[in-house]
C-alpha atoms as a PDB file:
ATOM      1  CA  UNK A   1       0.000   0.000   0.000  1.00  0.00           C
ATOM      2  CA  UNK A   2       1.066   3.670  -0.977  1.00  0.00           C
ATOM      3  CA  UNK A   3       0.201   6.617   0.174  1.00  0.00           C
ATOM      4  CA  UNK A   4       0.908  10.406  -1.450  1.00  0.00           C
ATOM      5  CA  UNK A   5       3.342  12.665   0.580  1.00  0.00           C
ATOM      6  CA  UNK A   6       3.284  16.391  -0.538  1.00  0.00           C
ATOM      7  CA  UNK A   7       7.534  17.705  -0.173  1.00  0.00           C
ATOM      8  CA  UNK A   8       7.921  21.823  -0.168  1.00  0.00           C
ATOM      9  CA  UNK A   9      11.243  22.837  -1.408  1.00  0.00           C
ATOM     10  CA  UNK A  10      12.875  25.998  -0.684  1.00  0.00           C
ATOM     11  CA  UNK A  11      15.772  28.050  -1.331  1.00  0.00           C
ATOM     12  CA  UNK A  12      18.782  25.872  -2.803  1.00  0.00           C
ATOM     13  CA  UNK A  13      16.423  22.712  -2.669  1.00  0.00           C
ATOM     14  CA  UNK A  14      13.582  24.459  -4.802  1.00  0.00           C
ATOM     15  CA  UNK A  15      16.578  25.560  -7.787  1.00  0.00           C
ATOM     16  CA  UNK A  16      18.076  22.097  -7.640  1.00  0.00           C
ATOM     17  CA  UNK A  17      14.536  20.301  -7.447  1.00  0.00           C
ATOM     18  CA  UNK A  18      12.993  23.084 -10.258  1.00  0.00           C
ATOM     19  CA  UNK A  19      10.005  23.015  -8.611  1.00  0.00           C
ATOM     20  CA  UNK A  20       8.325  24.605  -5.161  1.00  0.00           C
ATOM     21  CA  UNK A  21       6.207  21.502  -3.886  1.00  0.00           C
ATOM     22  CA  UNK A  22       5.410  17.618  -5.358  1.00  0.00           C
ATOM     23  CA  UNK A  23       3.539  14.985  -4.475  1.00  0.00           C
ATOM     24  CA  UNK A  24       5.157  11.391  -4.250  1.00  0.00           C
ATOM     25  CA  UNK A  25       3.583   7.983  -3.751  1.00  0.00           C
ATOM     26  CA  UNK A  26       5.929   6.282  -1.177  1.00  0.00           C
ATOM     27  CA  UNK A  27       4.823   3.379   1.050  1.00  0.00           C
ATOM     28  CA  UNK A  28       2.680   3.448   3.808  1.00  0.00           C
ATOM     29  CA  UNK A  29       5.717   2.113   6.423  1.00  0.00           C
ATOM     30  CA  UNK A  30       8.399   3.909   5.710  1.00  0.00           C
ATOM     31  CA  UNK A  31      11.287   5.815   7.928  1.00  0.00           C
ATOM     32  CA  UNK A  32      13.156   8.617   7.532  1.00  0.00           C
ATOM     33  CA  UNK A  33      15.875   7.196   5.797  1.00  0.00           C
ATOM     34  CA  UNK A  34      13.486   5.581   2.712  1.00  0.00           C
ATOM     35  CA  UNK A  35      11.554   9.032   2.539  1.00  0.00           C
ATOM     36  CA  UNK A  36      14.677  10.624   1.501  1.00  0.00           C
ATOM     37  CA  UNK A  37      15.812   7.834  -1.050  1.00  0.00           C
ATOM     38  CA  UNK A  38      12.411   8.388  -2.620  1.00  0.00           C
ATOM     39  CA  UNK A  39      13.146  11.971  -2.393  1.00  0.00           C
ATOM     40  CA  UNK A  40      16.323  11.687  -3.853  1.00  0.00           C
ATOM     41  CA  UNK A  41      15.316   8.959  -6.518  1.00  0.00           C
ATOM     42  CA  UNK A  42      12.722  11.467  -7.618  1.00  0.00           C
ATOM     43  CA  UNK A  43      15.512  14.207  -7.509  1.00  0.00           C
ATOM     44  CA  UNK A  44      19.011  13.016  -8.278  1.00  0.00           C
ATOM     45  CA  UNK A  45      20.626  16.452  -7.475  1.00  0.00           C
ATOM     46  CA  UNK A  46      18.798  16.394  -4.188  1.00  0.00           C
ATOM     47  CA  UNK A  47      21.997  14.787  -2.748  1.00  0.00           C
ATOM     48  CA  UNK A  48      23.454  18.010  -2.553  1.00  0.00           C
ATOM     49  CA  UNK A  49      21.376  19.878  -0.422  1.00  0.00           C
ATOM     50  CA  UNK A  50      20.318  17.753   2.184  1.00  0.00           C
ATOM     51  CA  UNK A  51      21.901  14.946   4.176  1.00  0.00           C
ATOM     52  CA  UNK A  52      20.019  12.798   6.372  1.00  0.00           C
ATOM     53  CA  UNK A  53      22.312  13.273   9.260  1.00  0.00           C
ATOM     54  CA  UNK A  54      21.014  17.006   9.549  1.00  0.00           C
ATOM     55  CA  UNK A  55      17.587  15.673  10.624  1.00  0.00           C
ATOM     56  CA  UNK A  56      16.832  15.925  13.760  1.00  0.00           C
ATOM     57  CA  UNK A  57      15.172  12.446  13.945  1.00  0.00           C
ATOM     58  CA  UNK A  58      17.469   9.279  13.230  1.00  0.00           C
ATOM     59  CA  UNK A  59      17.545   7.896   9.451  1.00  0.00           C
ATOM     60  CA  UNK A  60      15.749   4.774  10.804  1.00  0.00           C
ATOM     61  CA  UNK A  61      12.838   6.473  12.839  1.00  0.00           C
ATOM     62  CA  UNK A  62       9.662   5.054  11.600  1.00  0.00           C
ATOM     63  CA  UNK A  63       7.603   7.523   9.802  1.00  0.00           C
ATOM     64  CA  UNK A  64       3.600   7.390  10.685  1.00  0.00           C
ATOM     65  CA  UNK A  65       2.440   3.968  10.704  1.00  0.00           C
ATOM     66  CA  UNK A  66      -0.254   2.637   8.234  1.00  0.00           C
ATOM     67  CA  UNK A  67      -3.386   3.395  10.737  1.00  0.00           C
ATOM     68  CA  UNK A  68      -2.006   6.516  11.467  1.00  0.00           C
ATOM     69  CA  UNK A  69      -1.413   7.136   7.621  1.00  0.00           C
ATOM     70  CA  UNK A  70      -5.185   5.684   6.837  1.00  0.00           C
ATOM     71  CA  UNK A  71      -6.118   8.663   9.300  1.00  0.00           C
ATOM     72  CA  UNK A  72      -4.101  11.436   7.637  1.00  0.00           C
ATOM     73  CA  UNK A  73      -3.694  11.272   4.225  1.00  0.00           C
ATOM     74  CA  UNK A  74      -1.699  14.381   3.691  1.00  0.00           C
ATOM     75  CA  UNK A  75       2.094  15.122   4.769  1.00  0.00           C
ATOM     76  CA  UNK A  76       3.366  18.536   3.985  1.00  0.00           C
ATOM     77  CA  UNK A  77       7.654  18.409   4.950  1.00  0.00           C
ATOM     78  CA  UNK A  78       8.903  21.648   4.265  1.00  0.00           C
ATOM     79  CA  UNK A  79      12.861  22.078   4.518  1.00  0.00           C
ATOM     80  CA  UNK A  80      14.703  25.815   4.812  1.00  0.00           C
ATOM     81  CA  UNK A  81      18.026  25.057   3.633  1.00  0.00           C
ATOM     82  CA  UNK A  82      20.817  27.783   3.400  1.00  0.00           C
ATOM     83  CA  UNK A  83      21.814  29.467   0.071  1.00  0.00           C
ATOM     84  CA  UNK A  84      25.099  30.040  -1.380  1.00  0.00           C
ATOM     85  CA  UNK A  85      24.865  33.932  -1.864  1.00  0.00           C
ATOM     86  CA  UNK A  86      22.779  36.822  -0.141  1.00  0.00           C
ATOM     87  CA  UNK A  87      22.700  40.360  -2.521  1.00  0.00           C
ATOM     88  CA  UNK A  88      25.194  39.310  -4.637  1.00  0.00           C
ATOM     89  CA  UNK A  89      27.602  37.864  -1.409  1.00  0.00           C
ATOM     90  CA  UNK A  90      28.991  34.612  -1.026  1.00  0.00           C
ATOM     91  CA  UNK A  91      27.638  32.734   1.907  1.00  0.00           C
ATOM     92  CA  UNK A  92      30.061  30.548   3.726  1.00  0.00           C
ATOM     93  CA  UNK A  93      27.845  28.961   6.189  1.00  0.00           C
ATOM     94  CA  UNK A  94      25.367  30.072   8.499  1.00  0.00           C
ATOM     95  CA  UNK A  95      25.319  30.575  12.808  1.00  0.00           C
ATOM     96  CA  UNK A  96      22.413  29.907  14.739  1.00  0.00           C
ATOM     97  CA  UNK A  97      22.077  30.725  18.280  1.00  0.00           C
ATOM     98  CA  UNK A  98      18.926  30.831  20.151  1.00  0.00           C
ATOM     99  CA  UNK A  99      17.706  31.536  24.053  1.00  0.00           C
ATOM    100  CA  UNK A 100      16.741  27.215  24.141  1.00  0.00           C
ATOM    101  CA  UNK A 101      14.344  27.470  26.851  1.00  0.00           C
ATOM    102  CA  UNK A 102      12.340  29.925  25.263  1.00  0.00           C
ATOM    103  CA  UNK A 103      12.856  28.617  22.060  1.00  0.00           C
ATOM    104  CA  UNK A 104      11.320  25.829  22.981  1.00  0.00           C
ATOM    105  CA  UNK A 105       8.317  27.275  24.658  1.00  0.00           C
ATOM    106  CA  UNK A 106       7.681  28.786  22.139  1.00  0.00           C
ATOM    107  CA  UNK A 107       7.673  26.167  19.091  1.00  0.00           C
ATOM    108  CA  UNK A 108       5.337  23.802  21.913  1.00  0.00           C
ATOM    109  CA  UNK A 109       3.092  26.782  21.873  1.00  0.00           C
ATOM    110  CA  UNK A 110       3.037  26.908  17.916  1.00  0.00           C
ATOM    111  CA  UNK A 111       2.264  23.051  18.151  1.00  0.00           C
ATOM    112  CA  UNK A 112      -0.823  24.011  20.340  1.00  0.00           C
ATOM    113  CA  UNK A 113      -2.032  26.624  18.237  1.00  0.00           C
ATOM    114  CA  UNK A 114      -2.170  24.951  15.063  1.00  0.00           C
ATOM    115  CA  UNK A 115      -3.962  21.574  16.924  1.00  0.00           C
ATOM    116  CA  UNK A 116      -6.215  24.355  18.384  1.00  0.00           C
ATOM    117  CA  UNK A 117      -6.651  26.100  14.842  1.00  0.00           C
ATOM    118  CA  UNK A 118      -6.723  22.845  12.430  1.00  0.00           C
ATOM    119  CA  UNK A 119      -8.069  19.764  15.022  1.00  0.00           C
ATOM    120  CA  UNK A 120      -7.866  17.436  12.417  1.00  0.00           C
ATOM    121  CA  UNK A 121      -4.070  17.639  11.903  1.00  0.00           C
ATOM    122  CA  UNK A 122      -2.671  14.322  13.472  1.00  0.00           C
ATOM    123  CA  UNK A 123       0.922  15.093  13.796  1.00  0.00           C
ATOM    124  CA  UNK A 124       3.505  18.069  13.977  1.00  0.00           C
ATOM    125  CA  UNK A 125       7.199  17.905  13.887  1.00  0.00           C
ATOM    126  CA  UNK A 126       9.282  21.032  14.538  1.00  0.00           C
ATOM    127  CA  UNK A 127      12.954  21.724  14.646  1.00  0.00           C
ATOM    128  CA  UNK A 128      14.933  24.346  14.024  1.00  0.00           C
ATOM    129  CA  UNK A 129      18.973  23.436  13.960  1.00  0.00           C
ATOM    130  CA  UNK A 130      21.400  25.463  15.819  1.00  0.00           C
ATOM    131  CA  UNK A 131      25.320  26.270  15.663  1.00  0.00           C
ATOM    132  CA  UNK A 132      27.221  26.061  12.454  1.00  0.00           C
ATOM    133  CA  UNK A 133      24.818  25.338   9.205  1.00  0.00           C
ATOM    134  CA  UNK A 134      26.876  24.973   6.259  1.00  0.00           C
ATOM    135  CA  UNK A 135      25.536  26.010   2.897  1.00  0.00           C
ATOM    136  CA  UNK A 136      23.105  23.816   0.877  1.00  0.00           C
ATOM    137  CA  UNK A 137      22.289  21.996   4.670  1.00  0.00           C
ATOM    138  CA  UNK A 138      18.961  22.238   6.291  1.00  0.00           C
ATOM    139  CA  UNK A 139      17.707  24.818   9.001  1.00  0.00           C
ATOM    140  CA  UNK A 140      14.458  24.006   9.593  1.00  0.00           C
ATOM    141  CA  UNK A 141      12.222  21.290   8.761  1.00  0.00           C
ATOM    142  CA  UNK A 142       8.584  21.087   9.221  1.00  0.00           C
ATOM    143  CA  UNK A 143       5.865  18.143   8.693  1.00  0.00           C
ATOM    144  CA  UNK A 144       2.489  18.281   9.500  1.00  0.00           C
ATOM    145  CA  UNK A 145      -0.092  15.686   8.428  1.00  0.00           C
ATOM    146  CA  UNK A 146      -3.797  15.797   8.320  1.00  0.00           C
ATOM    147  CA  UNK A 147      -6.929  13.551   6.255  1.00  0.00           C
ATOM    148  CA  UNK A 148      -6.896  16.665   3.593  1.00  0.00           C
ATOM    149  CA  UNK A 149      -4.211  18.423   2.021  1.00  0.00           C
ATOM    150  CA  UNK A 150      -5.512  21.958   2.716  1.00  0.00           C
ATOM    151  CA  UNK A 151      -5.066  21.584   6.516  1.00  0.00           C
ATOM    152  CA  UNK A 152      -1.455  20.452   6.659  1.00  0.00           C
ATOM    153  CA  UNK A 153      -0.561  23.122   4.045  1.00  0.00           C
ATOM    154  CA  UNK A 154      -1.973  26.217   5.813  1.00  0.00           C
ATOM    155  CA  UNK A 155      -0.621  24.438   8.996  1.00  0.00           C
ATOM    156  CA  UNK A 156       3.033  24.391   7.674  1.00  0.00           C
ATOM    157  CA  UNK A 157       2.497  27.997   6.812  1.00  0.00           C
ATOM    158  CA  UNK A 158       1.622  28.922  10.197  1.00  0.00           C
ATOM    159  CA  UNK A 159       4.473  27.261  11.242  1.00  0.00           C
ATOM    160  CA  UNK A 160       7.340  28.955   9.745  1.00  0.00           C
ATOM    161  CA  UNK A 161       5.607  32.238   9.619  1.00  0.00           C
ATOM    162  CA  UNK A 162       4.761  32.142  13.685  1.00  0.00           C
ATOM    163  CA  UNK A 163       8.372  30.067  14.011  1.00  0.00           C
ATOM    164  CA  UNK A 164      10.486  33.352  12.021  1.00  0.00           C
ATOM    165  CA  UNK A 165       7.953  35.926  14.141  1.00  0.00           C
ATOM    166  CA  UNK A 166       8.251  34.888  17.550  1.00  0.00           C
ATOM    167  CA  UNK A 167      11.040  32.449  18.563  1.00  0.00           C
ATOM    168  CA  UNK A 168      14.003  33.516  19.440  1.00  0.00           C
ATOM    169  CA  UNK A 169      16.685  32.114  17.092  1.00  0.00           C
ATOM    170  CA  UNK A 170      18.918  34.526  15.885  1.00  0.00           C
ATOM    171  CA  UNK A 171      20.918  34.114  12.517  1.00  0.00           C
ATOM    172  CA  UNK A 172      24.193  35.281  11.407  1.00  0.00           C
ATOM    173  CA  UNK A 173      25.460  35.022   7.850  1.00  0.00           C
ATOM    174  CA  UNK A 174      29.340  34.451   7.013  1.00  0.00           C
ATOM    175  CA  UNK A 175      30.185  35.690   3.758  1.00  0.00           C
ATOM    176  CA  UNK A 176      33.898  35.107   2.783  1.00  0.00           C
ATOM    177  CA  UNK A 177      35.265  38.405   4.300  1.00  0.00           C
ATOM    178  CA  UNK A 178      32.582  39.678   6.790  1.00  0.00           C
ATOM    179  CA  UNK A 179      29.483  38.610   8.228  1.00  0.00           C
ATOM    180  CA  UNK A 180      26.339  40.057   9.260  1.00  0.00           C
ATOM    181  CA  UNK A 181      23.369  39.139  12.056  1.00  0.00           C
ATOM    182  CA  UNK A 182      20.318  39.088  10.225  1.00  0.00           C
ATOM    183  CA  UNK A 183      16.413  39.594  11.272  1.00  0.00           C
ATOM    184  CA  UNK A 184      13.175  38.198  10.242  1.00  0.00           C
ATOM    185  CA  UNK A 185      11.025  40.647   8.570  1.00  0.00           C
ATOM    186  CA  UNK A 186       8.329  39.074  10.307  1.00  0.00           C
ATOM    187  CA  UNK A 187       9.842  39.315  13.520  1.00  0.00           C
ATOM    188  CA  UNK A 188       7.920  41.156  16.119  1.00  0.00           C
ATOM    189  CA  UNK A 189      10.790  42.707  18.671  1.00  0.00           C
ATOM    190  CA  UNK A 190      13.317  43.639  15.663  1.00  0.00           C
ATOM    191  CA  UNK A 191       9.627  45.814  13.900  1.00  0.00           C
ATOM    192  CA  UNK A 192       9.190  47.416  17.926  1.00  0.00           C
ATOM    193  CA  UNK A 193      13.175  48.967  17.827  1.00  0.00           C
ATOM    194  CA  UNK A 194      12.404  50.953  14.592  1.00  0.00           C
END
């Protein structure tokens, strides 16, 4: 049995990829590890800008089982992955530092608000990476699944929007010969200062 598992790409992933989101049949039991080697069999240049190692579940955690699959048809995954340049500068890698315990509050309280808004998504993951994230490696991932596709889309939304407006993770870029801490448009105590 197969089941259809919509991928978002962004960034680096969405140039090598050519496309912004896909839907691919993989098997009902699957784990983390298999996802990606459909991913990548789907994607041959995919190898480049993701490596299962940067998840932060282990290649061999199960995905969903089959019941839990039968329930929620839908999984939206998006990935933030870093990119090469920034205004015409080459990026060297990217920092991430964060205040954890607040961090974490807050993505559990993102969690809560989209089960509260969307009830009929049946599960959430959430993790943003910290420290050194070299280029073409993931920052953030994000899966949400639900019985319809709408849900789990608008719920990933809400996810990286809230995630980029209100937890603190702060982001500096290295470019070969300087480097420079960088804000979230969206971010709600960086719009307060001006």
């Amino acid at each position: 049995m197969r089941c259809q598992v919509s991928v978002l790409y962004f960034a680096r992933s969405a140039e090598l990829a050519g496309l912004r989101c896909e839907s691919l049949s993989v098997p009902r039991r699957i784990t983390a590890r298999q996802l990606w080697e459909e991913i990548v069999r789907a994607h041959p240049r995919s190898t480049c800008f993701l490596e299962i190692s940067s998840w932060s579940c282990s290649p061999e955690t199960k995905l969903p089982s089959s019941h839990q699959l039968a329930e929620a048809e839908s999984a939206q995954v998006l990935l933030g992955t870093t990119r090469n340049n920034f205004e015409g500068k080459k990026v060297i890698h990217l920092e991430y530092e964060a205040y954890t315990s607040m961090a974490e509050t807050e993505i559990k309280k993102i969690c809560r608000d989209v089960r509260q808004k969307w009830p009929s998504i049946k599960h959430i993951a959430l993790h943003h990476r910290l420290g050194v994230v070299p280029i073409t490696e993931a920052s953030v991932i994000i899966a949400v699944s639900s019985p319809h596709r709408a849900e789990s889309l608008e719920a990933v939304m809400y996810c990286i929007n809230t995630l980029k407006a209100s937890v603190p993770i702060w982001k500096k870029e290295i470019y070969e010969d300087e480097y420079s801490w960088k804000e979230n448009k969206e971010c709600f105590w960086a719009n307060s200062e001006k």
